[in-house]
PDB file of N, CA and C in Angstrom:
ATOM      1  N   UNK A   1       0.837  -1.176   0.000  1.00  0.00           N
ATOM      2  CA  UNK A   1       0.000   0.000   0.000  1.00  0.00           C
ATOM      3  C   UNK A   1       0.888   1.249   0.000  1.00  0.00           C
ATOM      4  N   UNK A   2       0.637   2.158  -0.739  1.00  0.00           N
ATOM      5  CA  UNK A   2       1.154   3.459  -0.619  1.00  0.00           C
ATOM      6  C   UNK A   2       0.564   4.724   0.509  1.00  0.00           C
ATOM      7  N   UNK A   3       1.232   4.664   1.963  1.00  0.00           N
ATOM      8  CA  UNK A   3       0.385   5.604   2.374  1.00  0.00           C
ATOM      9  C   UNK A   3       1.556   6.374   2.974  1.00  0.00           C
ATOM     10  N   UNK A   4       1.032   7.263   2.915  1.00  0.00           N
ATOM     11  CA  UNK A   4       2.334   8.627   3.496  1.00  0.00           C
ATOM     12  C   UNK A   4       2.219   8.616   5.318  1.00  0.00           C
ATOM     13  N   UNK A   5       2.936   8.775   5.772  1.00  0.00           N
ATOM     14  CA  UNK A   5       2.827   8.490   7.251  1.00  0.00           C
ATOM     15  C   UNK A   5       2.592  10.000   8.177  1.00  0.00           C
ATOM     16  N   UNK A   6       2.414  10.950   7.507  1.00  0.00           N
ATOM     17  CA  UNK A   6       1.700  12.434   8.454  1.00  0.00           C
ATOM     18  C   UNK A   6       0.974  12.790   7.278  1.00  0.00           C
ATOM     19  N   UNK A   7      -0.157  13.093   7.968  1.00  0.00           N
ATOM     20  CA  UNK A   7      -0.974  14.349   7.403  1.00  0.00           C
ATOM     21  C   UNK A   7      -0.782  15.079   6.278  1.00  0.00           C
ATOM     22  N   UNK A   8      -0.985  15.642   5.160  1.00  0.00           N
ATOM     23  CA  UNK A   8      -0.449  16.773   4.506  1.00  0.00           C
ATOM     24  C   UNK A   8      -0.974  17.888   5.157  1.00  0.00           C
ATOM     25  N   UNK A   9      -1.171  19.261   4.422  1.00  0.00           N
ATOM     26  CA  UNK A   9      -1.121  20.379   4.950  1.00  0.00           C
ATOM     27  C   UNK A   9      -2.754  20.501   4.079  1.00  0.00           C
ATOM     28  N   UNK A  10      -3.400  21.206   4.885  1.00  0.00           N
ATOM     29  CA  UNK A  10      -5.045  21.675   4.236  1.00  0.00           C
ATOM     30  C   UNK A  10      -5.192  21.548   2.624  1.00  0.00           C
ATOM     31  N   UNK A  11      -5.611  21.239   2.331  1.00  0.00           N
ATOM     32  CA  UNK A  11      -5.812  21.186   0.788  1.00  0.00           C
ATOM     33  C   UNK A  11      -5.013  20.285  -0.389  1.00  0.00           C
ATOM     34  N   UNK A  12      -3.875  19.946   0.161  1.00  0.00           N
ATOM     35  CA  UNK A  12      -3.220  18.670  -0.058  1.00  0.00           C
ATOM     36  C   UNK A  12      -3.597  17.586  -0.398  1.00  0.00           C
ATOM     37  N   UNK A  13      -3.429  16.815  -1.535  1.00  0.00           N
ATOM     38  CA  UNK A  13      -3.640  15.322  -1.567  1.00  0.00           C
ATOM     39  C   UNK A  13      -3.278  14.573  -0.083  1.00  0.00           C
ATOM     40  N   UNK A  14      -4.191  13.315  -0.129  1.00  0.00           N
ATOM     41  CA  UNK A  14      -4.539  12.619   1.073  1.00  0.00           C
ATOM     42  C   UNK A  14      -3.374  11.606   1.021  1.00  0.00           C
ATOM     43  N   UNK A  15      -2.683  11.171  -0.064  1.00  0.00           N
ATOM     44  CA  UNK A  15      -1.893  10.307  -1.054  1.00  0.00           C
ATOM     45  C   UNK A  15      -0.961  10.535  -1.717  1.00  0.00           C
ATOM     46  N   UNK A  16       0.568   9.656  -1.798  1.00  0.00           N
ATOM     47  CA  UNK A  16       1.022  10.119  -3.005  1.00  0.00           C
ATOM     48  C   UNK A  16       0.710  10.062  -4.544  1.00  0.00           C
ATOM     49  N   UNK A  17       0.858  10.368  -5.984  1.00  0.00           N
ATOM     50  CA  UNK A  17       0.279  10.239  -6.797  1.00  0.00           C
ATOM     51  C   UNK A  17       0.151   9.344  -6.964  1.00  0.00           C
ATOM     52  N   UNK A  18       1.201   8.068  -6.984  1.00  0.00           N
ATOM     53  CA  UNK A  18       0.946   6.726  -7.118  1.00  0.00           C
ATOM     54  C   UNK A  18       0.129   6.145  -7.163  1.00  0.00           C
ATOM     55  N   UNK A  19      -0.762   6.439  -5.605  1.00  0.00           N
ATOM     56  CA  UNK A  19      -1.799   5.726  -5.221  1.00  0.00           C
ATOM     57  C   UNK A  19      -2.938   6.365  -5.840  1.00  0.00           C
ATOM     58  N   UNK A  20      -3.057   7.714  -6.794  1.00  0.00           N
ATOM     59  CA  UNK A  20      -4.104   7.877  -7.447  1.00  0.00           C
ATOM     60  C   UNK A  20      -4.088   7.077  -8.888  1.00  0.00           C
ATOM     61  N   UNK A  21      -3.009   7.337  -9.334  1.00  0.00           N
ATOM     62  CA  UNK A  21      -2.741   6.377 -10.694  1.00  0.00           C
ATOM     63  C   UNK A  21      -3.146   4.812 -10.584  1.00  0.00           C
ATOM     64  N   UNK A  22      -3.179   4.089  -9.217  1.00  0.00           N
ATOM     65  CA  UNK A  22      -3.190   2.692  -9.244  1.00  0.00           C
ATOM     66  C   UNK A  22      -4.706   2.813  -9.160  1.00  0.00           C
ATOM     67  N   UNK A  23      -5.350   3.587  -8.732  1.00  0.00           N
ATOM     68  CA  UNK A  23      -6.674   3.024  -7.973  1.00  0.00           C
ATOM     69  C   UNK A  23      -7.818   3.805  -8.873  1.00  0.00           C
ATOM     70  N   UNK A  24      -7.044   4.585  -9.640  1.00  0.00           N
ATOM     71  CA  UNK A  24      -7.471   5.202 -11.031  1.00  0.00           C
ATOM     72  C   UNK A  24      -7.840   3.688 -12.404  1.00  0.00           C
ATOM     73  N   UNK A  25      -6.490   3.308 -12.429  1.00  0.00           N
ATOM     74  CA  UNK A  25      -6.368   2.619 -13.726  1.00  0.00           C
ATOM     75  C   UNK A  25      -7.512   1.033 -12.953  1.00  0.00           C
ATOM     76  N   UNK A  26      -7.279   0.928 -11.688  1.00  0.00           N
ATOM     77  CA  UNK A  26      -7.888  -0.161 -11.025  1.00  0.00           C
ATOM     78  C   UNK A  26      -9.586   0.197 -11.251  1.00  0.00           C
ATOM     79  N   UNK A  27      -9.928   1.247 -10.902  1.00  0.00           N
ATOM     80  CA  UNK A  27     -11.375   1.663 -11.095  1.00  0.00           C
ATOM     81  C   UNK A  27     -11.659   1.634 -12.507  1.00  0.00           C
ATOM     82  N   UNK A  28     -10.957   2.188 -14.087  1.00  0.00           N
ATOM     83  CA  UNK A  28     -11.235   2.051 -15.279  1.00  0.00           C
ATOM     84  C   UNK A  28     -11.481   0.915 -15.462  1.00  0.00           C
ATOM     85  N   UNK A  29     -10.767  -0.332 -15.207  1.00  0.00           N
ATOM     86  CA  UNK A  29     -11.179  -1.682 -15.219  1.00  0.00           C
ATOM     87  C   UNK A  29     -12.544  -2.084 -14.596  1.00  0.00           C
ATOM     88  N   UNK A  30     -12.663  -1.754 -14.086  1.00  0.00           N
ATOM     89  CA  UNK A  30     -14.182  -2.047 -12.818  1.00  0.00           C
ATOM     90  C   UNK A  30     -15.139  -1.673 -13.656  1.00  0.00           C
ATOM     91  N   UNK A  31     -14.977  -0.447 -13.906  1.00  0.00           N
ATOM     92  CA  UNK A  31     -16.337   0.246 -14.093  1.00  0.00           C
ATOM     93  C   UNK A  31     -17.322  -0.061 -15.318  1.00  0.00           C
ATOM     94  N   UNK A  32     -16.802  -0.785 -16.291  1.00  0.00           N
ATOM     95  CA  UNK A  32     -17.570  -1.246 -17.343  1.00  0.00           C
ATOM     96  C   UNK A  32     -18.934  -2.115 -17.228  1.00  0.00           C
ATOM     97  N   UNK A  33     -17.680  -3.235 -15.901  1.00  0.00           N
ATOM     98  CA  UNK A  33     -19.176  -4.240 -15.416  1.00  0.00           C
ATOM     99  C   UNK A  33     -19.595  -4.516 -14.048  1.00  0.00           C
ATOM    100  N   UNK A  34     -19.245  -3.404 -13.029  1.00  0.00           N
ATOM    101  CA  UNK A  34     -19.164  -3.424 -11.941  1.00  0.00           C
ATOM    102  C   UNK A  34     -20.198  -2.253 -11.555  1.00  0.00           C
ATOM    103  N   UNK A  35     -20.727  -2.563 -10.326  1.00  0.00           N
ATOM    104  CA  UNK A  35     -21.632  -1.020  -9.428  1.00  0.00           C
ATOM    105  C   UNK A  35     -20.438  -0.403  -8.513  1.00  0.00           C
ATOM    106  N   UNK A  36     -20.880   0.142  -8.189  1.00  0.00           N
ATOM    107  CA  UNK A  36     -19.860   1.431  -6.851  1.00  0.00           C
ATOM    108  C   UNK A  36     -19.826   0.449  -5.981  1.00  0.00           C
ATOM    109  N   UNK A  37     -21.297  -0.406  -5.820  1.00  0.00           N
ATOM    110  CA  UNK A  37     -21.104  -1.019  -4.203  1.00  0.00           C
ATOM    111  C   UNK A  37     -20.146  -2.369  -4.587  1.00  0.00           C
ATOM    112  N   UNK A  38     -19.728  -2.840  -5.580  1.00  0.00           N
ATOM    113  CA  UNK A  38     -18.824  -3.852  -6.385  1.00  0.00           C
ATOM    114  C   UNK A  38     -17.813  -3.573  -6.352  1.00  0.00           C
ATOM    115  N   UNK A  39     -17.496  -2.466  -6.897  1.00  0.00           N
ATOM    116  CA  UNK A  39     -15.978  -1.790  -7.074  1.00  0.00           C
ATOM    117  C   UNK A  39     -15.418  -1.663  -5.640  1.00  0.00           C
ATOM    118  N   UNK A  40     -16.539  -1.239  -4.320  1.00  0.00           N
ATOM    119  CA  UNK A  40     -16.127  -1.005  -3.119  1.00  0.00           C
ATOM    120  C   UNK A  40     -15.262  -2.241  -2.316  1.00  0.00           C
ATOM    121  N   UNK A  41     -16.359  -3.338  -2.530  1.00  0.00           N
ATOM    122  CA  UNK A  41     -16.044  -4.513  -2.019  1.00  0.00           C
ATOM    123  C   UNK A  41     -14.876  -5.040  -2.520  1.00  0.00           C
ATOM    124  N   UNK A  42     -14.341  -5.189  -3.776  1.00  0.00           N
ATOM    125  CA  UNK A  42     -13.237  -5.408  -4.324  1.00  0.00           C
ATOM    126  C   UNK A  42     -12.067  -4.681  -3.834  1.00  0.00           C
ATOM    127  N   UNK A  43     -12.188  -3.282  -4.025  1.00  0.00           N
ATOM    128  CA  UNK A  43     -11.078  -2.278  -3.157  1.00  0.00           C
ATOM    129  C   UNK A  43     -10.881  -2.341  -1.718  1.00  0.00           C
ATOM    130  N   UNK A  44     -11.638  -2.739  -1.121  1.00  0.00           N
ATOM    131  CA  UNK A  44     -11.477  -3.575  -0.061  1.00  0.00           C
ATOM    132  C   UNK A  44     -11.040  -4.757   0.364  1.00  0.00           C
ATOM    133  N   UNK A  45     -11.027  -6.215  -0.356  1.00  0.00           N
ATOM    134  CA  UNK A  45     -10.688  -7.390  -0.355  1.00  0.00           C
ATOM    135  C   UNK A  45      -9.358  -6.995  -0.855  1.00  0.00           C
ATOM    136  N   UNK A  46      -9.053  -6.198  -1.828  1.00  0.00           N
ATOM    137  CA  UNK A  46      -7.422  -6.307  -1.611  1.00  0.00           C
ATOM    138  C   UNK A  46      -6.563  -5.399  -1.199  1.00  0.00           C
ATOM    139  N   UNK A  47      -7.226  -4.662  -0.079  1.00  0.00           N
ATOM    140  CA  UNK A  47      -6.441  -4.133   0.566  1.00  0.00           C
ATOM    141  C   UNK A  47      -6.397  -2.773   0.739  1.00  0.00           C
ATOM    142  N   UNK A  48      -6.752  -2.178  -0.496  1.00  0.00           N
ATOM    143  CA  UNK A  48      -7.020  -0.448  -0.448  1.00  0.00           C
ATOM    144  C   UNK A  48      -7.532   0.271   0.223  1.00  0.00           C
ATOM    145  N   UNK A  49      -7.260   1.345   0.619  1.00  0.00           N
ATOM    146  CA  UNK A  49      -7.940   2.296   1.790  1.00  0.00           C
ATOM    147  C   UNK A  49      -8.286   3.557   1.208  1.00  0.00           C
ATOM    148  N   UNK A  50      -9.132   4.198   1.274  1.00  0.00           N
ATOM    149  CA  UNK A  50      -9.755   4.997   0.701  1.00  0.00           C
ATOM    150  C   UNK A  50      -8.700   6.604   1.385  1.00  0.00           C
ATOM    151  N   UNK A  51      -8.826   7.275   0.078  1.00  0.00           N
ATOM    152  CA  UNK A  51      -7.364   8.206   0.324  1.00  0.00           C
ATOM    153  C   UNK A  51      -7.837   8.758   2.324  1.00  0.00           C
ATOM    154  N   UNK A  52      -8.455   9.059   2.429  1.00  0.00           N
ATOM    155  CA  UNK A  52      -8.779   9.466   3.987  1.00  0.00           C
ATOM    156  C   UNK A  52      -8.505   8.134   4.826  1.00  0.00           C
ATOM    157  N   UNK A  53      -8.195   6.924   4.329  1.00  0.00           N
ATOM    158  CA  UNK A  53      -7.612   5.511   5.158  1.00  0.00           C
ATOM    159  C   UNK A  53      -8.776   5.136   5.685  1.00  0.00           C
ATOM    160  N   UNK A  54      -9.484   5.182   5.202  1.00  0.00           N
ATOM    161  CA  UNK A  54     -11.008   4.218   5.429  1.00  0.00           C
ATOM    162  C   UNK A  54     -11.141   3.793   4.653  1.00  0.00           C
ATOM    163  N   UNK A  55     -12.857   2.068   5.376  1.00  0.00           N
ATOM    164  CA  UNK A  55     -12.460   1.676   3.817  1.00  0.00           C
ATOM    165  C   UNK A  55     -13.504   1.965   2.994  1.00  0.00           C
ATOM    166  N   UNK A  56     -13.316   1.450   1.682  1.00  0.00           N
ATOM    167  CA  UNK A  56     -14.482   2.237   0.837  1.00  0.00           C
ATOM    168  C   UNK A  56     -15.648   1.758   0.919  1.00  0.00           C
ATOM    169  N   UNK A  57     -16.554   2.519   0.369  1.00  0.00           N
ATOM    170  CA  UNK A  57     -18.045   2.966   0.771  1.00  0.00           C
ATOM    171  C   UNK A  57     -18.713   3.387  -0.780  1.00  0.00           C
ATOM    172  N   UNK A  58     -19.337   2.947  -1.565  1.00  0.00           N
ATOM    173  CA  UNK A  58     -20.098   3.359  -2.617  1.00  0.00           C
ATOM    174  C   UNK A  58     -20.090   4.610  -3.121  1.00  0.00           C
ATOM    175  N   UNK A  59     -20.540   5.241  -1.955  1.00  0.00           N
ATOM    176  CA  UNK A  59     -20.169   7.303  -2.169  1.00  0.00           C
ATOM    177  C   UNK A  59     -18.810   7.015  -2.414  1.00  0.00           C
ATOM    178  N   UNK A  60     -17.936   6.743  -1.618  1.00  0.00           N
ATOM    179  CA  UNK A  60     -16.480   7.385  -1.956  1.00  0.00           C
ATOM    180  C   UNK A  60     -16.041   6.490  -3.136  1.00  0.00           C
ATOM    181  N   UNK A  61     -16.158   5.315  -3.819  1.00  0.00           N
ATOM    182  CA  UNK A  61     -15.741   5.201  -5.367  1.00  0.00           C
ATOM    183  C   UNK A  61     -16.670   6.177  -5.984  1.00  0.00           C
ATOM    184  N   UNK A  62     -17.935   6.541  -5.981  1.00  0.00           N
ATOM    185  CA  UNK A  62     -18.438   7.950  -6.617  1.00  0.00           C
ATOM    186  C   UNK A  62     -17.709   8.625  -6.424  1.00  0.00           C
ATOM    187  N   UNK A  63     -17.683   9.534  -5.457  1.00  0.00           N
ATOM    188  CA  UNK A  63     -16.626  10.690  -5.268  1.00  0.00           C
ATOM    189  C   UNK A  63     -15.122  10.867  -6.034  1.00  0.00           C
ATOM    190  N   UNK A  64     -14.688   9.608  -5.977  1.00  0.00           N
ATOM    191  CA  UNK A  64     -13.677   9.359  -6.236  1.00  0.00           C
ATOM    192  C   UNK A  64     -13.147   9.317  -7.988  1.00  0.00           C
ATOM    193  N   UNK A  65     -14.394   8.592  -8.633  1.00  0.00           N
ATOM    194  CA  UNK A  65     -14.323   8.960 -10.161  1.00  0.00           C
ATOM    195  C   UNK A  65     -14.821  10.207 -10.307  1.00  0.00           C
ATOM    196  N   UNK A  66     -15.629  10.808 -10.011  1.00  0.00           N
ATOM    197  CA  UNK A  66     -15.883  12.128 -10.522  1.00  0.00           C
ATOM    198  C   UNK A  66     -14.923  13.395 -10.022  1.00  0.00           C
ATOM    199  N   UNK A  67     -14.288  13.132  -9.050  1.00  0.00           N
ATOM    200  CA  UNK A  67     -13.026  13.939  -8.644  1.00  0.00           C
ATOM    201  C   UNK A  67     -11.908  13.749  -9.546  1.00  0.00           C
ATOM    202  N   UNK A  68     -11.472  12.342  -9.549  1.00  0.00           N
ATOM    203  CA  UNK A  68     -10.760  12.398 -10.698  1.00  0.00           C
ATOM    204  C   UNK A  68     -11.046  12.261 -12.368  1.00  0.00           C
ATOM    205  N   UNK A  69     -12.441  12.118 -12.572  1.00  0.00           N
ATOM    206  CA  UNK A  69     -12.328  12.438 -13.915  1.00  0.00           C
ATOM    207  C   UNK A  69     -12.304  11.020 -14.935  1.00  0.00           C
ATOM    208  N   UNK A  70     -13.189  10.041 -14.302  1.00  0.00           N
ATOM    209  CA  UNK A  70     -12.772   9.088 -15.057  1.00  0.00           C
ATOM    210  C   UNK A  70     -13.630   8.580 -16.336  1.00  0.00           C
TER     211      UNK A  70
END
């Protein structure tokens, strides 16, 4: 897992880019034949933590493609 070990500063990514690129290209795969609450459960079983280090939740793969743009 890629997680940075303090805080960033207000407005800061939660993550290094890495971990947006992996969980980016990981969600493009998903999303063709998968729901949010699918994609969640999966990002969960292997391990991913949702950039705030929780785990994911339907809203936050929403949030998460439309923040980044997918």
């Amino acid at each position: 897992m890629l997680n940075q070990p303090a805080r960033p500063g207000f407005g800061k990514p939660l993550m290094v880019p890495e971990y947006y690129v992996q969980i980016r290209a990981y969600l493009e795969s998903l999303r063709p034949t998968k729901t949010y609450n699918q994609m969640a459960s999966l990002l969960n079983s292997t391990g991913y933590r949702s950039p705030a280090g929780k785990p994911w939740v339907k809203q936050t793969v929403a949030n998460f493609i439309r923040r980044t743009s997918l």
